[in-house]
PDB file of N, CA and C in Angstrom:
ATOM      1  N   UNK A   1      16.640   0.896  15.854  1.00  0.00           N
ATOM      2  CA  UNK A   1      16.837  -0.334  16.583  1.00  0.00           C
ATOM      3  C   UNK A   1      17.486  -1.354  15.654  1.00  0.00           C
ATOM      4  N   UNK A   2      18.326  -2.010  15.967  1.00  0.00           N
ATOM      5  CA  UNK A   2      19.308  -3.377  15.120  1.00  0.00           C
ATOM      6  C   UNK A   2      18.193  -4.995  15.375  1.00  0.00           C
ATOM      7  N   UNK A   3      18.573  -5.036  14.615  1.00  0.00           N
ATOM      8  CA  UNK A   3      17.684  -7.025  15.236  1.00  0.00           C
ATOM      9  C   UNK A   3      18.859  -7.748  14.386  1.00  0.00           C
ATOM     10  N   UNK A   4      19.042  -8.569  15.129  1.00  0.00           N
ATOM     11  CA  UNK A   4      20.526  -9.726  14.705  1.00  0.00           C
ATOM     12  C   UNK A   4      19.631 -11.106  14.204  1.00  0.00           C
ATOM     13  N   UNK A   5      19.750 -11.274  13.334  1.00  0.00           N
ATOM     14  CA  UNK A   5      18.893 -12.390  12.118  1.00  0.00           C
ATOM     15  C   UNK A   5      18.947 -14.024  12.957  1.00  0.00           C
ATOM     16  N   UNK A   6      19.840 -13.837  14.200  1.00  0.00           N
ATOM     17  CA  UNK A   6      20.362 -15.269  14.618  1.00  0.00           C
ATOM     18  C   UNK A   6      19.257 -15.142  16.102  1.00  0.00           C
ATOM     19  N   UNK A   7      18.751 -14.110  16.410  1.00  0.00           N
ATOM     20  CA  UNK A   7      18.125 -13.809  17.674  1.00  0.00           C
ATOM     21  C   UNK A   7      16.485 -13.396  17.359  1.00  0.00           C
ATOM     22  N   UNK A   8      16.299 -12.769  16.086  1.00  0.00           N
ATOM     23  CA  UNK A   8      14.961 -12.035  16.016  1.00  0.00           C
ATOM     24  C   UNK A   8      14.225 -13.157  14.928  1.00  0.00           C
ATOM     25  N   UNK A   9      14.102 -14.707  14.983  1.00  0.00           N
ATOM     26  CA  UNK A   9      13.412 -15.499  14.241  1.00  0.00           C
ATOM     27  C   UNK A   9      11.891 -15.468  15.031  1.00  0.00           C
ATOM     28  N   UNK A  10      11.201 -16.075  14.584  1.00  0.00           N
ATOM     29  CA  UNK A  10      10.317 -16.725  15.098  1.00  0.00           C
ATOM     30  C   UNK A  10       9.968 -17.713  16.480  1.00  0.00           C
ATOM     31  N   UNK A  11       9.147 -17.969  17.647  1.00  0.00           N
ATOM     32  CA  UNK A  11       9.295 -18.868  18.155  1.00  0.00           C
ATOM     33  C   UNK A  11       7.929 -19.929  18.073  1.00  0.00           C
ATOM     34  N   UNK A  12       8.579 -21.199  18.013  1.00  0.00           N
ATOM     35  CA  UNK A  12       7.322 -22.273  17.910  1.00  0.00           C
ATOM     36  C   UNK A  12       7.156 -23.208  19.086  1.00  0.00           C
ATOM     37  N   UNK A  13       5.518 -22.916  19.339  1.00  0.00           N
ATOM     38  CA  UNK A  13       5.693 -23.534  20.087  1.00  0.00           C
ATOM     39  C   UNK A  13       4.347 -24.715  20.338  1.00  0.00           C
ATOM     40  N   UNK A  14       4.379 -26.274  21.146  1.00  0.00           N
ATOM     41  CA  UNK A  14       3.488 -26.740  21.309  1.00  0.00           C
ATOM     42  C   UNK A  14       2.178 -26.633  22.075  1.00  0.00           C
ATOM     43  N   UNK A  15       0.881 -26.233  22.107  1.00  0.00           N
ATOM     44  CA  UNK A  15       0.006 -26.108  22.441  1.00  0.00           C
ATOM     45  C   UNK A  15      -0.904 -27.551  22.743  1.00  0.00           C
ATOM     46  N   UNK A  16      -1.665 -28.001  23.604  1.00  0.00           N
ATOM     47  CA  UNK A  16      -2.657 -29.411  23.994  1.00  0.00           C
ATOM     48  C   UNK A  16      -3.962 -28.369  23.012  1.00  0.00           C
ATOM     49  N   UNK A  17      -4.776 -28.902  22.356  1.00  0.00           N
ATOM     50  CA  UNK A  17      -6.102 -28.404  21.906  1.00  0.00           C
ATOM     51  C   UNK A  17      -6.741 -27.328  22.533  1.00  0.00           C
ATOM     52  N   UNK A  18      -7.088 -28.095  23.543  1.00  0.00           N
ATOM     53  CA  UNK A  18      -8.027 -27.670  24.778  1.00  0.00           C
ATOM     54  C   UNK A  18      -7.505 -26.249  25.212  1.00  0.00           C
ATOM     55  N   UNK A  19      -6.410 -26.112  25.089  1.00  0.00           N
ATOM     56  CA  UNK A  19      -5.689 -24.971  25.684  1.00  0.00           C
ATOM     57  C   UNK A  19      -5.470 -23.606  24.781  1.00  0.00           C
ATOM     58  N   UNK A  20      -5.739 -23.940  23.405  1.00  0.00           N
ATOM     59  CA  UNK A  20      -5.361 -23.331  22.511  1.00  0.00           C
ATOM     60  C   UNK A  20      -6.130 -21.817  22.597  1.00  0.00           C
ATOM     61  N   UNK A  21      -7.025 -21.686  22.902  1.00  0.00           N
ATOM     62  CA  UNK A  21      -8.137 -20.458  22.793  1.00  0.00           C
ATOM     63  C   UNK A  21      -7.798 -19.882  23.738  1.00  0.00           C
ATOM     64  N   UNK A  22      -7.592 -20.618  25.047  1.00  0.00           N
ATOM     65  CA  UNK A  22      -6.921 -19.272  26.665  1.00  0.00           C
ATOM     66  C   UNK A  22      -5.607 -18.883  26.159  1.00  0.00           C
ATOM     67  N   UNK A  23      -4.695 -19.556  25.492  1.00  0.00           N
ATOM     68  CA  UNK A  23      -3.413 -18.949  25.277  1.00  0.00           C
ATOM     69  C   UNK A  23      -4.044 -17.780  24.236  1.00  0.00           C
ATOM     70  N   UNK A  24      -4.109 -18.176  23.127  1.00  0.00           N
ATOM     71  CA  UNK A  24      -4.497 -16.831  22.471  1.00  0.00           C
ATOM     72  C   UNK A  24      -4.872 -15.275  22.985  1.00  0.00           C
ATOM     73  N   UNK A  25      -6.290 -16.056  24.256  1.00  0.00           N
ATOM     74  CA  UNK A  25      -7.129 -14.689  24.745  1.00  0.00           C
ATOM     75  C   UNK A  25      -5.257 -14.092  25.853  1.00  0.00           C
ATOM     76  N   UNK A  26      -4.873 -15.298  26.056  1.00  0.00           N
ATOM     77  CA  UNK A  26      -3.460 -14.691  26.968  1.00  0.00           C
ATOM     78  C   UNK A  26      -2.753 -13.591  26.276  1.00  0.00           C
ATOM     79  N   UNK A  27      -2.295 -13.958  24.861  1.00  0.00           N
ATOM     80  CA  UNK A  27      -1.320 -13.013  24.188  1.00  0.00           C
ATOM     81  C   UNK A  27      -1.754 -12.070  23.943  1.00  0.00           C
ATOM     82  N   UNK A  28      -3.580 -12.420  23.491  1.00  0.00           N
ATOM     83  CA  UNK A  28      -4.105 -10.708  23.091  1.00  0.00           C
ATOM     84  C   UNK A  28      -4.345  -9.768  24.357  1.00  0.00           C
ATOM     85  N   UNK A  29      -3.909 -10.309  25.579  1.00  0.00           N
ATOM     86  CA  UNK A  29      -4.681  -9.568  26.753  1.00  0.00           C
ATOM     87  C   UNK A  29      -3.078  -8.904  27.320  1.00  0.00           C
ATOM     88  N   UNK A  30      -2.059  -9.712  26.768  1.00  0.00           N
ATOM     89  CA  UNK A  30      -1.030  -9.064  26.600  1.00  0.00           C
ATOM     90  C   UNK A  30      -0.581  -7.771  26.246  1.00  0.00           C
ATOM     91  N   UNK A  31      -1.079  -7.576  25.073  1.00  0.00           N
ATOM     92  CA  UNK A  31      -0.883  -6.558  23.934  1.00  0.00           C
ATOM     93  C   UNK A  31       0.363  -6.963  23.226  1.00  0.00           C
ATOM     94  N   UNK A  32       0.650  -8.157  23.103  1.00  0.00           N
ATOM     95  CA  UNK A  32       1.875  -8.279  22.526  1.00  0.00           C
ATOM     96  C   UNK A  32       1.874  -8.214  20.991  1.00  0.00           C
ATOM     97  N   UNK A  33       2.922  -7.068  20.590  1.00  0.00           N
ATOM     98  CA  UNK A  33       3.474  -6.590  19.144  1.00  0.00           C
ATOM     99  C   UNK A  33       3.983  -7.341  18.281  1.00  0.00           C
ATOM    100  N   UNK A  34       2.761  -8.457  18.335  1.00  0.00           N
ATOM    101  CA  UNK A  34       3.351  -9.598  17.670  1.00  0.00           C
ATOM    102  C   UNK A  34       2.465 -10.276  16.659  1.00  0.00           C
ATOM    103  N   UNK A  35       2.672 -11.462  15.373  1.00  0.00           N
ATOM    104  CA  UNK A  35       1.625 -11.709  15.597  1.00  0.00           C
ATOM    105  C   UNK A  35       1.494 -13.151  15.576  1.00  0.00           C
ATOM    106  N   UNK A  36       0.457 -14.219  16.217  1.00  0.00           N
ATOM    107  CA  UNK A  36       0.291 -15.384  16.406  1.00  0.00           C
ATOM    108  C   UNK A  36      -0.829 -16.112  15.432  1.00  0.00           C
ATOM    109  N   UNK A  37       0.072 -16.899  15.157  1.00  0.00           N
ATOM    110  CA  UNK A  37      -0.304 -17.975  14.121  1.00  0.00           C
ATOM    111  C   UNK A  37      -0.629 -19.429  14.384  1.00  0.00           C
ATOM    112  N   UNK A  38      -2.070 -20.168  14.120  1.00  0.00           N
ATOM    113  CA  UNK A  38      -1.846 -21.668  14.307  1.00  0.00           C
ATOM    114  C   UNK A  38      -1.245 -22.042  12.856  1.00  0.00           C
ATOM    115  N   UNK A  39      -0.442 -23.161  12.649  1.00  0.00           N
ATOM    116  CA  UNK A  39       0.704 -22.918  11.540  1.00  0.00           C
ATOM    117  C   UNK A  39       0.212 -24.956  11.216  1.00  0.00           C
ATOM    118  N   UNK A  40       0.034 -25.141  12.782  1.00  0.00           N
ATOM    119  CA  UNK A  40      -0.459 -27.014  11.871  1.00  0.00           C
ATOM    120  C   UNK A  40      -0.913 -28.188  13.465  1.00  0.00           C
ATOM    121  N   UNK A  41      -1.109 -29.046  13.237  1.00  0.00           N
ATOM    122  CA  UNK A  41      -1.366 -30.028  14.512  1.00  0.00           C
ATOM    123  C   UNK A  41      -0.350 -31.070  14.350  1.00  0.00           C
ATOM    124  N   UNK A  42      -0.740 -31.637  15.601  1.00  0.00           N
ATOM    125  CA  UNK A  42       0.178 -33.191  15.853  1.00  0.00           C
ATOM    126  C   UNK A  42      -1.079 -33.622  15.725  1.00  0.00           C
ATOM    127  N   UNK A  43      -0.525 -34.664  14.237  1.00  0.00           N
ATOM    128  CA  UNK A  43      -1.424 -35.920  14.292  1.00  0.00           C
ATOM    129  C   UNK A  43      -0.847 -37.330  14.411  1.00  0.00           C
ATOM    130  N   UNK A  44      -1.584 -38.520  14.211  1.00  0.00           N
ATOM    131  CA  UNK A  44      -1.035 -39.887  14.978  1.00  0.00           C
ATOM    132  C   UNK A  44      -0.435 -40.192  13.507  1.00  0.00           C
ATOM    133  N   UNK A  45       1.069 -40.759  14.360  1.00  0.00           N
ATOM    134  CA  UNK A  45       1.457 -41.498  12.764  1.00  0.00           C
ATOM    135  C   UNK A  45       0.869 -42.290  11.825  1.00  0.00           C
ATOM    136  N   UNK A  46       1.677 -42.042  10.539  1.00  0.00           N
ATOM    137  CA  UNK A  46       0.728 -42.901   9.518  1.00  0.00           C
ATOM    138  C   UNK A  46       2.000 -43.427   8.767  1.00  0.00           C
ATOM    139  N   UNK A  47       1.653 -44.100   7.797  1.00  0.00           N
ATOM    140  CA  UNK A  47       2.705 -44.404   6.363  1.00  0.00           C
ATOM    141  C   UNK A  47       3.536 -43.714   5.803  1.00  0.00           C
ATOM    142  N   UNK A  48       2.865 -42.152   5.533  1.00  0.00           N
ATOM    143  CA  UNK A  48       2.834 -41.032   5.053  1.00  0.00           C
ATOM    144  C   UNK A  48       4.331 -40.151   6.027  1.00  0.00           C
ATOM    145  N   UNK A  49       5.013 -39.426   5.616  1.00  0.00           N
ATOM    146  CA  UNK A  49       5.982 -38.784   6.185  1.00  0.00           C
ATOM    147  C   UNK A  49       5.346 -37.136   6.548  1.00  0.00           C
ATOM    148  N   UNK A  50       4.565 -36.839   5.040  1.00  0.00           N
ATOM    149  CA  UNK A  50       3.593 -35.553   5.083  1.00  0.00           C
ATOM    150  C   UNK A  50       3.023 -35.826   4.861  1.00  0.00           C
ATOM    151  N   UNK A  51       1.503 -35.078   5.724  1.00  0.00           N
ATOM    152  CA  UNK A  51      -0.028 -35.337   5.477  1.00  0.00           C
ATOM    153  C   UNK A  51      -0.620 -33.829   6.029  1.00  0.00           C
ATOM    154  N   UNK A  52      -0.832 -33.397   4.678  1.00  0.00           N
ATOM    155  CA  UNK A  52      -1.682 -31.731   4.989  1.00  0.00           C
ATOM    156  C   UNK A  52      -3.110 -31.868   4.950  1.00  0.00           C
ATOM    157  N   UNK A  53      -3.444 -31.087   6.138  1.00  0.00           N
ATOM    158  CA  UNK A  53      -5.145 -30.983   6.328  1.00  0.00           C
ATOM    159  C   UNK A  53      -5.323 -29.833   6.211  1.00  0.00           C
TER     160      UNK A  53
END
């Protein structure tokens, strides 16, 4: 199989909190050959440009 470097990236996407655990049980009920990552949150602006928790 070929994968073209401009098509086979990653996709990101936004999740609400609350929602975060049914999507998951969604993808695993999927079986999708993939794998899913929480990677960071939206938090409220600050001063700061980066702020890691």
């Amino acid at each position: 199989m070929h994968y073209d470097p401009q098509t086979s990236g990653g996709l990101l996407i936004s999740v609400s909190p609350e929602y975060v655990q049914e999507m998951l049980r969604d993808f695993e009920k999927a079986g999708m050959d993939t794998a899913v990552s929480i990677i960071g949150k939206v938090a409220d602006k600050s001063d700061k440009l980066i702020r890691l928790f």
